[in-house]
Protein backbone atom coordinates (compact mmCIF):
# COMPACT_ATOMS: atom_id res chain seq x y z
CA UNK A 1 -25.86 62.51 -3.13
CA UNK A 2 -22.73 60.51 -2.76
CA UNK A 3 -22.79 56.89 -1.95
CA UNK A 4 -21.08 55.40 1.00
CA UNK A 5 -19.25 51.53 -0.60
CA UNK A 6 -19.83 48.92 1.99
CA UNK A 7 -17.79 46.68 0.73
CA UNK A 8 -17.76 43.93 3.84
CA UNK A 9 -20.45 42.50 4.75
CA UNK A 10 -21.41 41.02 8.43
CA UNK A 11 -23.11 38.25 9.33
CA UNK A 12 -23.97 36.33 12.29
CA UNK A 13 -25.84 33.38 13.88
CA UNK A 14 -25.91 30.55 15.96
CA UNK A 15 -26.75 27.30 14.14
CA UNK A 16 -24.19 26.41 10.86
CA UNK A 17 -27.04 25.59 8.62
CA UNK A 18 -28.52 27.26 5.44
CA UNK A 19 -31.34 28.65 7.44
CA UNK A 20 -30.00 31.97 8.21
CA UNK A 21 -29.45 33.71 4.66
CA UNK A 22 -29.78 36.92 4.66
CA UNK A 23 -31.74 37.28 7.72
CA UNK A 24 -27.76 36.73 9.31
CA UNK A 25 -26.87 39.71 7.88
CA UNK A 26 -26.37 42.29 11.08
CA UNK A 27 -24.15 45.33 9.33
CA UNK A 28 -21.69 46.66 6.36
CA UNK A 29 -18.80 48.34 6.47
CA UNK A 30 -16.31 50.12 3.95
CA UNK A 31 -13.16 48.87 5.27
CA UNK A 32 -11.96 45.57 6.63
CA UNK A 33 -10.97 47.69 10.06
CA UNK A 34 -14.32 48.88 10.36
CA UNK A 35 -15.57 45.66 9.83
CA UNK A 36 -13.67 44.02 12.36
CA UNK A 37 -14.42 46.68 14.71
CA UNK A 38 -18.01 46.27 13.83
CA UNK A 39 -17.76 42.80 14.64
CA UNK A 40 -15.81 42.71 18.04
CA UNK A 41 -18.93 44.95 19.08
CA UNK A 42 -21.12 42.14 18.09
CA UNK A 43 -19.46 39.83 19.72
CA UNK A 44 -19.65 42.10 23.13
CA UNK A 45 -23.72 42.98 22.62
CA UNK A 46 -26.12 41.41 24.69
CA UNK A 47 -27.47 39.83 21.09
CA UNK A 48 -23.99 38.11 21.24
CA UNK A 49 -25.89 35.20 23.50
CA UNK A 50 -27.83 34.11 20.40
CA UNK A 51 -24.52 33.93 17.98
CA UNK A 52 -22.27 31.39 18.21
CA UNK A 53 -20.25 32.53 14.95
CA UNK A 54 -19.37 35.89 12.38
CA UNK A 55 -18.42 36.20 9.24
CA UNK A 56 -17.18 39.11 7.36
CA UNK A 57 -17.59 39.06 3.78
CA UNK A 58 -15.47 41.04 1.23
CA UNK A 59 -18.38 41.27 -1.47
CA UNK A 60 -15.62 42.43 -4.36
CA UNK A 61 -13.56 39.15 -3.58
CA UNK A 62 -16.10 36.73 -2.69
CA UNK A 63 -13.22 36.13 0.23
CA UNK A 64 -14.91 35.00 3.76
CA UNK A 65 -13.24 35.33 7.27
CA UNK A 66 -14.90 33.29 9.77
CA UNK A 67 -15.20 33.82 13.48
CA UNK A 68 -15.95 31.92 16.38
CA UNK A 69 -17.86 33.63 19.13
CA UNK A 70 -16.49 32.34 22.54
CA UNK A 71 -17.62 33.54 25.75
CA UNK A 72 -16.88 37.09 27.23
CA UNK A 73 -16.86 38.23 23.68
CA UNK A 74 -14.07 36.81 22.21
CA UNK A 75 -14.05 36.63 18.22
CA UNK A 76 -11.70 33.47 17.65
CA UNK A 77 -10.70 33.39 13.86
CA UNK A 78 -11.51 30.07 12.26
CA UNK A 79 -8.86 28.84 9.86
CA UNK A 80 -10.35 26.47 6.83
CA UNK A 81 -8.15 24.55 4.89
């Protein structure tokens, strides 16, 4: 049986604080336009009321792309210095 690579990870929750882990962790997805896609329907669920952010993780880079989740839906990209 061939195994599908998820290699970006999603996570979302409401309060920035370290007491999500890996109960934040919603979905996975083998490319970074899956992901996204992934996570713009997260952000449009009715579970989107209890998230106020998103994160996709690339778990071969370590790299993290944070999202804000504003009202309607609306993934705002967070950019950290």
């Amino acid at each position: 049986m061939k195994r599908k690579n998820n290699r970006y990870a999603i996570f979302a929750g409401r309060a920035h604080l370290m007491n999500g882990g890996a109960n934040s962790f919603k979905v996975a997805a083998p490319t970074k336009k899956e992901a996204v896609e992934l996570a713009e329907e997260i952000a449009q669920s009715e579970k989107a009321i209890f998230y106020s952010w998103l994160n996709i993780l690339d778990v071969q880079t370590g790299e993290i792309t944070r999202y804000s989740i504003l009202r309607g839906g609306v993934l705002k990209e967070n950019q950290c210095l």
